[in-house]
C-alpha atoms as a PDB file:
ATOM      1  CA  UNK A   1      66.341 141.691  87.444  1.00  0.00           C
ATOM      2  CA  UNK A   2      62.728 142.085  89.027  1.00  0.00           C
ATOM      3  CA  UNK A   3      60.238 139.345  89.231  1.00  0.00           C
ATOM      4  CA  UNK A   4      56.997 139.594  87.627  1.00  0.00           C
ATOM      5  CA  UNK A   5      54.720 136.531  87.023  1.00  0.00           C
ATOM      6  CA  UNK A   6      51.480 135.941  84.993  1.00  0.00           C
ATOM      7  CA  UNK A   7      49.967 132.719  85.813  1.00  0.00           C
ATOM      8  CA  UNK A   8      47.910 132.151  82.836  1.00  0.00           C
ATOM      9  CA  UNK A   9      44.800 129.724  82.566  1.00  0.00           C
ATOM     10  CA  UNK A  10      44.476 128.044  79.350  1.00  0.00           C
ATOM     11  CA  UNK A  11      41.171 126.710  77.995  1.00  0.00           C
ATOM     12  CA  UNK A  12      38.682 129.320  78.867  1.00  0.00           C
ATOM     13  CA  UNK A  13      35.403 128.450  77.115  1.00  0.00           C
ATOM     14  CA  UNK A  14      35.863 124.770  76.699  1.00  0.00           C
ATOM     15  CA  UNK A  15      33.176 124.145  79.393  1.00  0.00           C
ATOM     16  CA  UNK A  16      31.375 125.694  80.921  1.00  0.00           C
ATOM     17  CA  UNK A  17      32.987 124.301  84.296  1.00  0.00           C
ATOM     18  CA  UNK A  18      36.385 125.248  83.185  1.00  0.00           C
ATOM     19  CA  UNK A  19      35.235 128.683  82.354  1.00  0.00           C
ATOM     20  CA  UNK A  20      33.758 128.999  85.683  1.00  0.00           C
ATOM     21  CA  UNK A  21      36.975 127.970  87.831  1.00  0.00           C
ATOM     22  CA  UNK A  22      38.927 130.227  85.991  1.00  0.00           C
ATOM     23  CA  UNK A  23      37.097 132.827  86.482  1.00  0.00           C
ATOM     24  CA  UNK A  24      36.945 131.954  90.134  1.00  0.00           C
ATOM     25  CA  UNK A  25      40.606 131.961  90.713  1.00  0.00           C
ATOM     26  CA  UNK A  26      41.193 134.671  89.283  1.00  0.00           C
ATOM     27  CA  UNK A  27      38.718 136.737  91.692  1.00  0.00           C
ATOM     28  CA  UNK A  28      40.831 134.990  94.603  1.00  0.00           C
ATOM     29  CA  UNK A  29      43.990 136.388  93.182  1.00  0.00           C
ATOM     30  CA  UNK A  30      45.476 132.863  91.568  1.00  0.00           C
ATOM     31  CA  UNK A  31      45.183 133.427  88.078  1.00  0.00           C
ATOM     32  CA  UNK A  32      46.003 137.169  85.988  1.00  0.00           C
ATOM     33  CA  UNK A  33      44.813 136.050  82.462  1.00  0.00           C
ATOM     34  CA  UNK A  34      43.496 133.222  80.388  1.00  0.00           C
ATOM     35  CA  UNK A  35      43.337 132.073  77.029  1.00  0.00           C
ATOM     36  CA  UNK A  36      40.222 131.091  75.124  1.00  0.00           C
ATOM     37  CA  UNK A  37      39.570 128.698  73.072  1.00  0.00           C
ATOM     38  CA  UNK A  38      36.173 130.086  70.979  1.00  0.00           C
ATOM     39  CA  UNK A  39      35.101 127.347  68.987  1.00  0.00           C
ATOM     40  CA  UNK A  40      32.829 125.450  71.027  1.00  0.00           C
ATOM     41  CA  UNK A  41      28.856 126.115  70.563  1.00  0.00           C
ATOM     42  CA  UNK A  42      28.252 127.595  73.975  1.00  0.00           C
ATOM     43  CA  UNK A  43      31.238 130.090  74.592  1.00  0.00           C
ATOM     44  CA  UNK A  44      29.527 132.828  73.701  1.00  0.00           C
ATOM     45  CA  UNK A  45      27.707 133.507  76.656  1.00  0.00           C
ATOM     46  CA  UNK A  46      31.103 132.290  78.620  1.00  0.00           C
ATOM     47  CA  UNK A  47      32.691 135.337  76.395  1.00  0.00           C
ATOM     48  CA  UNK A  48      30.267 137.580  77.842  1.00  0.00           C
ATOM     49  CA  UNK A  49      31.256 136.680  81.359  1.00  0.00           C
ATOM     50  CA  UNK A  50      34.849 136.759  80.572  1.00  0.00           C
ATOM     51  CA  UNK A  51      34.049 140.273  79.670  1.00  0.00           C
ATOM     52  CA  UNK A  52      32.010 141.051  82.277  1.00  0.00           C
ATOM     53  CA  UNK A  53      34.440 139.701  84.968  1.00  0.00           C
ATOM     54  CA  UNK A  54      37.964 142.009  83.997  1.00  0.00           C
ATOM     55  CA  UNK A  55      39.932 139.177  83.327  1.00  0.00           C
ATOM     56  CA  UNK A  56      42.914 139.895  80.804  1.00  0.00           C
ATOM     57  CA  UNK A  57      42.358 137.373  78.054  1.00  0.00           C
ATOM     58  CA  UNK A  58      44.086 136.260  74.658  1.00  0.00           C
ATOM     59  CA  UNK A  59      43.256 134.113  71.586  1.00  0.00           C
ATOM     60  CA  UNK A  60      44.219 130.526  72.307  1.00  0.00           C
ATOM     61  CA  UNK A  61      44.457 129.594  68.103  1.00  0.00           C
ATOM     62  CA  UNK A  62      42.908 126.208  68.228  1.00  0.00           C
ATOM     63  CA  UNK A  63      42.913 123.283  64.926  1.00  0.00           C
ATOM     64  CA  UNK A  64      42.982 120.201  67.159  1.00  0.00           C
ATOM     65  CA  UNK A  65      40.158 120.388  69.361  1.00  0.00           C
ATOM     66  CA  UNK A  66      36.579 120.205  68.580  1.00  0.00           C
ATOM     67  CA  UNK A  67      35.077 121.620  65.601  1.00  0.00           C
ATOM     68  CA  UNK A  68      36.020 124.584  63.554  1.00  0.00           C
ATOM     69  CA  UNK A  69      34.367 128.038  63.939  1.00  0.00           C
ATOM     70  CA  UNK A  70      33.599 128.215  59.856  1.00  0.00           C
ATOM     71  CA  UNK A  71      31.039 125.531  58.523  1.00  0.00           C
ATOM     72  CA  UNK A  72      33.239 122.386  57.657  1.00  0.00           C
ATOM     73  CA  UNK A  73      32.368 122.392  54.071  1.00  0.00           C
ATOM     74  CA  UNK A  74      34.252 126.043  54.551  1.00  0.00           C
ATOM     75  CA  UNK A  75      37.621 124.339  55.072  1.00  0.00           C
ATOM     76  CA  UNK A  76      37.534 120.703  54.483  1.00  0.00           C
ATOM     77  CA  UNK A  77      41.115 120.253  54.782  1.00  0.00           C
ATOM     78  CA  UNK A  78      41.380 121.122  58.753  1.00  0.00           C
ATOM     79  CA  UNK A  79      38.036 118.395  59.489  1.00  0.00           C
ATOM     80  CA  UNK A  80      37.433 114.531  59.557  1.00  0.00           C
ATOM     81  CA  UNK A  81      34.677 112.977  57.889  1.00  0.00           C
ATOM     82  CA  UNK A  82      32.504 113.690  61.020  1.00  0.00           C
ATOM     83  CA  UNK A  83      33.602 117.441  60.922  1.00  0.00           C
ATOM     84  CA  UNK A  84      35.479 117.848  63.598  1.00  0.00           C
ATOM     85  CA  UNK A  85      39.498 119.201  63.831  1.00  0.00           C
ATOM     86  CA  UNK A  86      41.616 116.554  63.172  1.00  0.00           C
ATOM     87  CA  UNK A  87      44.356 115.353  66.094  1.00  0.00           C
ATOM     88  CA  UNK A  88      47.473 117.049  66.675  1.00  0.00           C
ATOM     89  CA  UNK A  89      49.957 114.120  64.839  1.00  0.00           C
ATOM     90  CA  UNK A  90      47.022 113.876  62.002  1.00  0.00           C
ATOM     91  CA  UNK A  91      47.042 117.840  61.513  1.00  0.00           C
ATOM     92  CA  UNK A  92      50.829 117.708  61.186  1.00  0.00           C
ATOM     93  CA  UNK A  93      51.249 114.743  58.882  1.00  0.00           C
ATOM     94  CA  UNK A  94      48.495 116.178  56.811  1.00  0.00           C
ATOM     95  CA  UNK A  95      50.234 119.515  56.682  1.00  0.00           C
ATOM     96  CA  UNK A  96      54.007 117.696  55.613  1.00  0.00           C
ATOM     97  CA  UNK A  97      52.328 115.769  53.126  1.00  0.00           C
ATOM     98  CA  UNK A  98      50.375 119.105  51.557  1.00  0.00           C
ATOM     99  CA  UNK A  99      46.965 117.880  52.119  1.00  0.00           C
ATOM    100  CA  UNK A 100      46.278 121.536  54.230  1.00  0.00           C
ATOM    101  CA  UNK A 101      44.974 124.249  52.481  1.00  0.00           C
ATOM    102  CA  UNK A 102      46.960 127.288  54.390  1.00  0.00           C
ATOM    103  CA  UNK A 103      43.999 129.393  53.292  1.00  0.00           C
ATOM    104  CA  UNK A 104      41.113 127.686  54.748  1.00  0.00           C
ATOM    105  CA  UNK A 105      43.593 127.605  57.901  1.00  0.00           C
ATOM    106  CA  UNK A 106      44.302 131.784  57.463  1.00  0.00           C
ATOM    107  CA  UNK A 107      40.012 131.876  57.430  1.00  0.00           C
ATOM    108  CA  UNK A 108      39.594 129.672  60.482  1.00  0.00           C
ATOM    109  CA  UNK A 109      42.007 131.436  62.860  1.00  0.00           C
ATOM    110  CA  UNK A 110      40.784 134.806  61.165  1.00  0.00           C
ATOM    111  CA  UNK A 111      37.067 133.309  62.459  1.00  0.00           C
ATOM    112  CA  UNK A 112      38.485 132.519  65.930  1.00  0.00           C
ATOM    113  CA  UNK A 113      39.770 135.960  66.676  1.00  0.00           C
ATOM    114  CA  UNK A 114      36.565 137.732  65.255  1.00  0.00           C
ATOM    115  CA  UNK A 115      34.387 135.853  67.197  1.00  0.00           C
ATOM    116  CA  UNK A 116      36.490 136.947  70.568  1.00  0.00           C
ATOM    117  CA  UNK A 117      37.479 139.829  69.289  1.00  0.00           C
ATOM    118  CA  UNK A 118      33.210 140.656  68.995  1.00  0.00           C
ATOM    119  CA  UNK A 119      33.370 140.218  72.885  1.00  0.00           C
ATOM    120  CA  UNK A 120      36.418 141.883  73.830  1.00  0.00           C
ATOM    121  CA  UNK A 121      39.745 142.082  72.163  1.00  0.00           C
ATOM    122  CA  UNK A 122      42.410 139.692  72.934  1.00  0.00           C
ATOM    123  CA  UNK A 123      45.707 141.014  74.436  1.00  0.00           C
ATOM    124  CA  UNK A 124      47.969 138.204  73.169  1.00  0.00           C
ATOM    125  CA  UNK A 125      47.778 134.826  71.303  1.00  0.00           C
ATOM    126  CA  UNK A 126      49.222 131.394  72.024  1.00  0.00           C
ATOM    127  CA  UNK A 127      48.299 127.961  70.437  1.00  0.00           C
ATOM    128  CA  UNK A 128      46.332 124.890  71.805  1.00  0.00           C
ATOM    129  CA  UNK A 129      48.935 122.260  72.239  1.00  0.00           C
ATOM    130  CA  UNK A 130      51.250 124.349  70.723  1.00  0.00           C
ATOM    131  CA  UNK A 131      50.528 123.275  67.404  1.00  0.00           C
ATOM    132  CA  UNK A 132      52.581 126.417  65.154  1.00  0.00           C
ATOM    133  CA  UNK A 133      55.328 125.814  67.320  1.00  0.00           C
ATOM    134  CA  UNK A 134      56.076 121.616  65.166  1.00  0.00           C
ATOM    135  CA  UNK A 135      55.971 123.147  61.857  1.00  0.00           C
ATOM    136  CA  UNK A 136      57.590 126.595  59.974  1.00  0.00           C
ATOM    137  CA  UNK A 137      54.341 126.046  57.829  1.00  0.00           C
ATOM    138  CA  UNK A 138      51.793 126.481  60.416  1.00  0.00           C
ATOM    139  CA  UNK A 139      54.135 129.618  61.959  1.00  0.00           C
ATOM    140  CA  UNK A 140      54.252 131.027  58.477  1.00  0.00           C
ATOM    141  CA  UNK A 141      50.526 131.585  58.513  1.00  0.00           C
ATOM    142  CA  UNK A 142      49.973 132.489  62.084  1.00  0.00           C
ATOM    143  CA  UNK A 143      52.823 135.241  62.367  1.00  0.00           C
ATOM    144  CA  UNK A 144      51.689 137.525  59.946  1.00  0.00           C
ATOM    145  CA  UNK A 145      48.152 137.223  60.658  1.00  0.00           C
ATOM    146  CA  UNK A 146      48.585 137.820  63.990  1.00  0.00           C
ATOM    147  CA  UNK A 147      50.030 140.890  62.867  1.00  0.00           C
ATOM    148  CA  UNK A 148      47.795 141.884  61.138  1.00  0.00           C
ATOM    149  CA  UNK A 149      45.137 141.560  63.479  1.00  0.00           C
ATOM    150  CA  UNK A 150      47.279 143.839  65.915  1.00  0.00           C
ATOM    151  CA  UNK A 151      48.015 140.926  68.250  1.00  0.00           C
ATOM    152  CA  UNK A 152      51.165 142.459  69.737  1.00  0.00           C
ATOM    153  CA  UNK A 153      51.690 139.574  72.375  1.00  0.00           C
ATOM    154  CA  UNK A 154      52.516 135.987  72.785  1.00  0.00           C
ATOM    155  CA  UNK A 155      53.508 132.821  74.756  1.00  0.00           C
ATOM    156  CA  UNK A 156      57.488 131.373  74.152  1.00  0.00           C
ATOM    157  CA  UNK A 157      56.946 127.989  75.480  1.00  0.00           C
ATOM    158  CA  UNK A 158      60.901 126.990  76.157  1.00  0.00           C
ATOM    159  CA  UNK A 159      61.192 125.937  79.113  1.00  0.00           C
ATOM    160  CA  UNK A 160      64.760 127.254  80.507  1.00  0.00           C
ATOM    161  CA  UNK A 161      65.164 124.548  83.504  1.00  0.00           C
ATOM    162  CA  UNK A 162      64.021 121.245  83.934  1.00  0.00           C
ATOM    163  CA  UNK A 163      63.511 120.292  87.547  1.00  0.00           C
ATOM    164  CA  UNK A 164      63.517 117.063  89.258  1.00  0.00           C
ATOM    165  CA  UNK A 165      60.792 114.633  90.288  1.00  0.00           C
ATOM    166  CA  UNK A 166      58.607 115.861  87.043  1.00  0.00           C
ATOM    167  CA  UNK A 167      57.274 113.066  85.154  1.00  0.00           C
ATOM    168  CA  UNK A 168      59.381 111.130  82.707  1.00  0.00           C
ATOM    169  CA  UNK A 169      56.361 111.660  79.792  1.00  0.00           C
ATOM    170  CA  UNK A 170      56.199 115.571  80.571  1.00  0.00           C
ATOM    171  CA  UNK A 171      59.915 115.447  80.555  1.00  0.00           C
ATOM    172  CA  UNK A 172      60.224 114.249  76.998  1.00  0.00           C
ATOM    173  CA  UNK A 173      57.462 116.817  75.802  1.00  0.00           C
ATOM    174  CA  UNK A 174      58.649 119.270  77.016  1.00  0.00           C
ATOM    175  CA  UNK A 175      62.100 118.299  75.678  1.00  0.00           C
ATOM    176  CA  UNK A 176      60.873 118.426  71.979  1.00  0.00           C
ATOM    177  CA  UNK A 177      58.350 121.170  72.397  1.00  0.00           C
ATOM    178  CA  UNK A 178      61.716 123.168  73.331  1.00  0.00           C
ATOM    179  CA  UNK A 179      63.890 121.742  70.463  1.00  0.00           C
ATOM    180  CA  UNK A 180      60.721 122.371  67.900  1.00  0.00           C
ATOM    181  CA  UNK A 181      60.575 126.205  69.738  1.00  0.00           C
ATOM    182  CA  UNK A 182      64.407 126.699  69.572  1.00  0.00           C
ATOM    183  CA  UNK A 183      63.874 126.144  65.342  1.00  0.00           C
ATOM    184  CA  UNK A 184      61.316 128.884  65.247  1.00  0.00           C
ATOM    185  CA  UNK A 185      62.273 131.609  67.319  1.00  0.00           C
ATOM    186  CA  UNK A 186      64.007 133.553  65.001  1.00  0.00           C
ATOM    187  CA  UNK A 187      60.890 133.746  62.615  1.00  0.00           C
ATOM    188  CA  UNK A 188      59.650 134.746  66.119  1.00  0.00           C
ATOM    189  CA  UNK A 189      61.377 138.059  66.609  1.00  0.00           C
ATOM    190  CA  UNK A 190      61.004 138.649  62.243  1.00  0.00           C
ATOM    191  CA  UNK A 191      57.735 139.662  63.554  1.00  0.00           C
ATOM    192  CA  UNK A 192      59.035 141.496  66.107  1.00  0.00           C
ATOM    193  CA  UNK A 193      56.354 139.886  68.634  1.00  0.00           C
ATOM    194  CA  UNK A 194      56.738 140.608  72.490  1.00  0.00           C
ATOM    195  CA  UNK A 195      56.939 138.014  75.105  1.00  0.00           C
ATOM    196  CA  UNK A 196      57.894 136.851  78.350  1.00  0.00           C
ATOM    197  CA  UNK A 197      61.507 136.497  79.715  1.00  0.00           C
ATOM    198  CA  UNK A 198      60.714 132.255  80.497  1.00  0.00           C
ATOM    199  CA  UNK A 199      57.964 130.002  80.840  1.00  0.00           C
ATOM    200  CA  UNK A 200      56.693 127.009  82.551  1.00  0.00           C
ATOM    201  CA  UNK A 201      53.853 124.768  82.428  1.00  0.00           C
ATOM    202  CA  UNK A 202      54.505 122.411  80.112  1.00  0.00           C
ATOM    203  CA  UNK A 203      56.803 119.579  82.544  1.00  0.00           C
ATOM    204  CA  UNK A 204      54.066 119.985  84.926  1.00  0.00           C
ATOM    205  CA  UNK A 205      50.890 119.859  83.002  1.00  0.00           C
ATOM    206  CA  UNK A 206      47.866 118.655  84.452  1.00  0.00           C
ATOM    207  CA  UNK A 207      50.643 117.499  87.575  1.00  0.00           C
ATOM    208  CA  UNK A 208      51.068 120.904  89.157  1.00  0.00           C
ATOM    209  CA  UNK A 209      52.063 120.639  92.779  1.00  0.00           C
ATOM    210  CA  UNK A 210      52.153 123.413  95.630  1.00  0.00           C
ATOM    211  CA  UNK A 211      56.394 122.172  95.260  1.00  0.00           C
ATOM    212  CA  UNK A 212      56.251 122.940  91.651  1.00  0.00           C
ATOM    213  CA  UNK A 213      54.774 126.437  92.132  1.00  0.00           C
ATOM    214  CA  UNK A 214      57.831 127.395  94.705  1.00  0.00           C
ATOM    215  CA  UNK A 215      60.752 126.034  93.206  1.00  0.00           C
ATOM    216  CA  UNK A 216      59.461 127.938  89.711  1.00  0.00           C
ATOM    217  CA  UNK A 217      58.609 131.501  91.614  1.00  0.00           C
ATOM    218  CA  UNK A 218      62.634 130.576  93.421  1.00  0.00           C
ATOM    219  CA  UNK A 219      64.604 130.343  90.295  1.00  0.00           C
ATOM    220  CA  UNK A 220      62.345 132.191  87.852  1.00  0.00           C
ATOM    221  CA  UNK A 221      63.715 135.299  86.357  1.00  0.00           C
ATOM    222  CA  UNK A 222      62.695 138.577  84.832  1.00  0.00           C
ATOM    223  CA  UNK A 223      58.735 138.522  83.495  1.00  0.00           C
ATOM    224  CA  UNK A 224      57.689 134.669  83.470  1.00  0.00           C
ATOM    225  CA  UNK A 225      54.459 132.628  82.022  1.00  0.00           C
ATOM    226  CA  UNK A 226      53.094 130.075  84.314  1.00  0.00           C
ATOM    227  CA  UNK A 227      50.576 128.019  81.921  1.00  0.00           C
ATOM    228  CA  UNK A 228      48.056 125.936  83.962  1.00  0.00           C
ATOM    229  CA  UNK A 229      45.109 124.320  83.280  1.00  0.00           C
ATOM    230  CA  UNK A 230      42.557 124.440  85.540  1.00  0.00           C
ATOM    231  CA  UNK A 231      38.436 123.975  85.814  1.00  0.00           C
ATOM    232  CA  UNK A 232      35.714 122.444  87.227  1.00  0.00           C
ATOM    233  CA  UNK A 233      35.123 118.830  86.162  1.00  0.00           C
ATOM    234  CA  UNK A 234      31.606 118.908  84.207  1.00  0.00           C
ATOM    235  CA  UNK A 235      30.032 116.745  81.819  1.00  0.00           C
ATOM    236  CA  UNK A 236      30.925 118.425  78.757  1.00  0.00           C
ATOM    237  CA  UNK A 237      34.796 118.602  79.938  1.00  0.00           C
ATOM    238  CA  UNK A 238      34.638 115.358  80.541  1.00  0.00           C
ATOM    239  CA  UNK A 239      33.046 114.561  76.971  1.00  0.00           C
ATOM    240  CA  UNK A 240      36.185 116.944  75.921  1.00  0.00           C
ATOM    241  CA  UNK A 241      39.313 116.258  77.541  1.00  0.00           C
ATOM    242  CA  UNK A 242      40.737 113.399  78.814  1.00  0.00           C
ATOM    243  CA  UNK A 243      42.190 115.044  81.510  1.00  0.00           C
ATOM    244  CA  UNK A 244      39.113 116.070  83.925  1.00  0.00           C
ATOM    245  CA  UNK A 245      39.727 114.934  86.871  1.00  0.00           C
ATOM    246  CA  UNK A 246      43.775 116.557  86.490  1.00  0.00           C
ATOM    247  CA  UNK A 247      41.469 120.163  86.164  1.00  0.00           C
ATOM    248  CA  UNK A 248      40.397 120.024  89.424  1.00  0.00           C
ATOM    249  CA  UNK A 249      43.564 118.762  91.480  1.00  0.00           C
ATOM    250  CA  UNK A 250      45.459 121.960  89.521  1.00  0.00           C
ATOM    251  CA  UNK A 251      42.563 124.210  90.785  1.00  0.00           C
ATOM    252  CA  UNK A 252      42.725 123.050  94.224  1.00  0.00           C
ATOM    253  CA  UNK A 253      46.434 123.371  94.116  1.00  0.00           C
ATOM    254  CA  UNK A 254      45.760 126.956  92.477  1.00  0.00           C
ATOM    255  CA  UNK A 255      43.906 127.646  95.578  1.00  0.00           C
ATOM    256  CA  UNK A 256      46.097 127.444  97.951  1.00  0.00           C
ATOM    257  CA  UNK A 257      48.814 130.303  96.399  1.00  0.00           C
ATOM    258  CA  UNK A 258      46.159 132.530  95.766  1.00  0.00           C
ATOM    259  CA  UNK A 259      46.891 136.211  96.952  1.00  0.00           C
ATOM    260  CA  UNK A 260      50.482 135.244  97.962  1.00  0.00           C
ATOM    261  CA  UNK A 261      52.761 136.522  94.981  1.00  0.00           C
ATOM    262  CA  UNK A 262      51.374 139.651  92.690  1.00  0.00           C
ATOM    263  CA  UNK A 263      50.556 138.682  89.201  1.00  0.00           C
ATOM    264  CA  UNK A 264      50.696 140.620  85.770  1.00  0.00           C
ATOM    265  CA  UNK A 265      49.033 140.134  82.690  1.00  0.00           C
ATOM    266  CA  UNK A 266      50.346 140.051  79.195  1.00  0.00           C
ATOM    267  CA  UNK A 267      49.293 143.359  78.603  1.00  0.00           C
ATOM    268  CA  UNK A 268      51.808 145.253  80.929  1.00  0.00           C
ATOM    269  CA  UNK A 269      54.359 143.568  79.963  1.00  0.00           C
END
């Protein structure tokens, strides 16, 4: 079976900084497509450079980061009193305990991929942190309106092979994010989505070595997602995320494979 890779940077718009070292890597030939994440104030003019700059580039659905696209008072159920998103474990206990309102979540992610989809159209859809992928609920409501939007394409993120040295924490993520992925796959392929042969990303998140990159291009097989998260540490990333500084050691690290293994993007798969 052939090789084909797309090393995919997650994250576009949450800076401007991370926008901007996505962008770069990809010019250098380290990066093939991106997902973006649309709901903070100032990614519209990052859209337009997105846009501008040929990158492939897909929907990254987003209720755990920032604040929602729609006016809070729009869908009170997916914001804290300050109206922002609420945490990933919040969201979920929230949604088990049927304190979400899957409509006002069907109107935010509808919001999300108008707003990109005003810019440029994404080519496939994945989640920030994952977040469909813990709960037949939240994939319920994302499957079919993914479909409907004509969003052909998407991440699987089961990771096939764990490999040593990777950090115990990452380990045990990306244990359950595999067990919670295994229970939803079939409701998956209902929707007859299409998607990469394997994936990795998530045992080396915000930890990727130049090691890490070889051993996965060695025993990868068929069409594989490489999820990284790169950027440019700036003062609104490090307002955002907690992992800054990790941004930049990934880029660097990004840096040095660029232009040495031909990428694909998700929509020639």
């Amino acid at each position: 079976m052939n090789k084909k890779f797309i090393i995919n940077a997650d994250d576009y718009g949450l800076s401007p900084g991370v926008s901007r070292g996505i962008l770069e890597l990809f010019r250098s030939g380290a990066v093939s497509s991106t997902s973006v994440l649309v709901n903070q104030a100032d990614c519209v003019e990052q859209l337009q450079e997105l846009m501008n700059s040929g990158l492939p580039a897909g929907i990254h659905l987003n209720l755990t980061t920032g604040k929602p696209v729609l006016p809070a008072e729009k869908v009170p159920s997916l914001v804290n009193s300050k109206g922002r998103f609420h945490d990933l474990k919040k969201l979920w206990l929230l949604l088990q305990s049927g304190r979400l309102n899957p409509e006002e979540i069907r109107l935010e992610l509808s919001a999300q991929v108008e707003r990109m989809s005003a810019s440029l159209k994404p080519d496939h859809f994945d989640g920030h942190q994952h977040f469909y992928f813990f709960s037949k609920k939240f994939a319920r409501i994302v499957f079919p309106l993914m479909r409907d939007f004509g969003i052909r394409e998407t991440r699987l993120p089961f990771e096939s092979r764990l490999f040593p040295g990777s950090h115990p924490v990452l380990v045990a993520k990306t244990l359950l994010l595999n067990w919670s992925v295994h229970k939803i796959i079939a409701l998956l392929e209902k929707y007859n989505f299409s998607y990469p042969d394997s994936f990795f990303g998530q045992q080396f998140c915000g930890r990727w070595s130049l090691r890490d990159f070889t051993r996965v291009f060695r025993h990868a097989e068929g069409v594989t997602e490489i999820m990284v998260h790169p950027g440019f540490c700036d003062d609104l990333l490090r307002k955002r995320s907690r992992l800054s500084d990790q941004r930049e050691r990934e880029l660097e690290v990004l840096r040095k494979i660029a232009g040495k293994i031909s990428l694909d993007s998700f929509g020639e798969i």
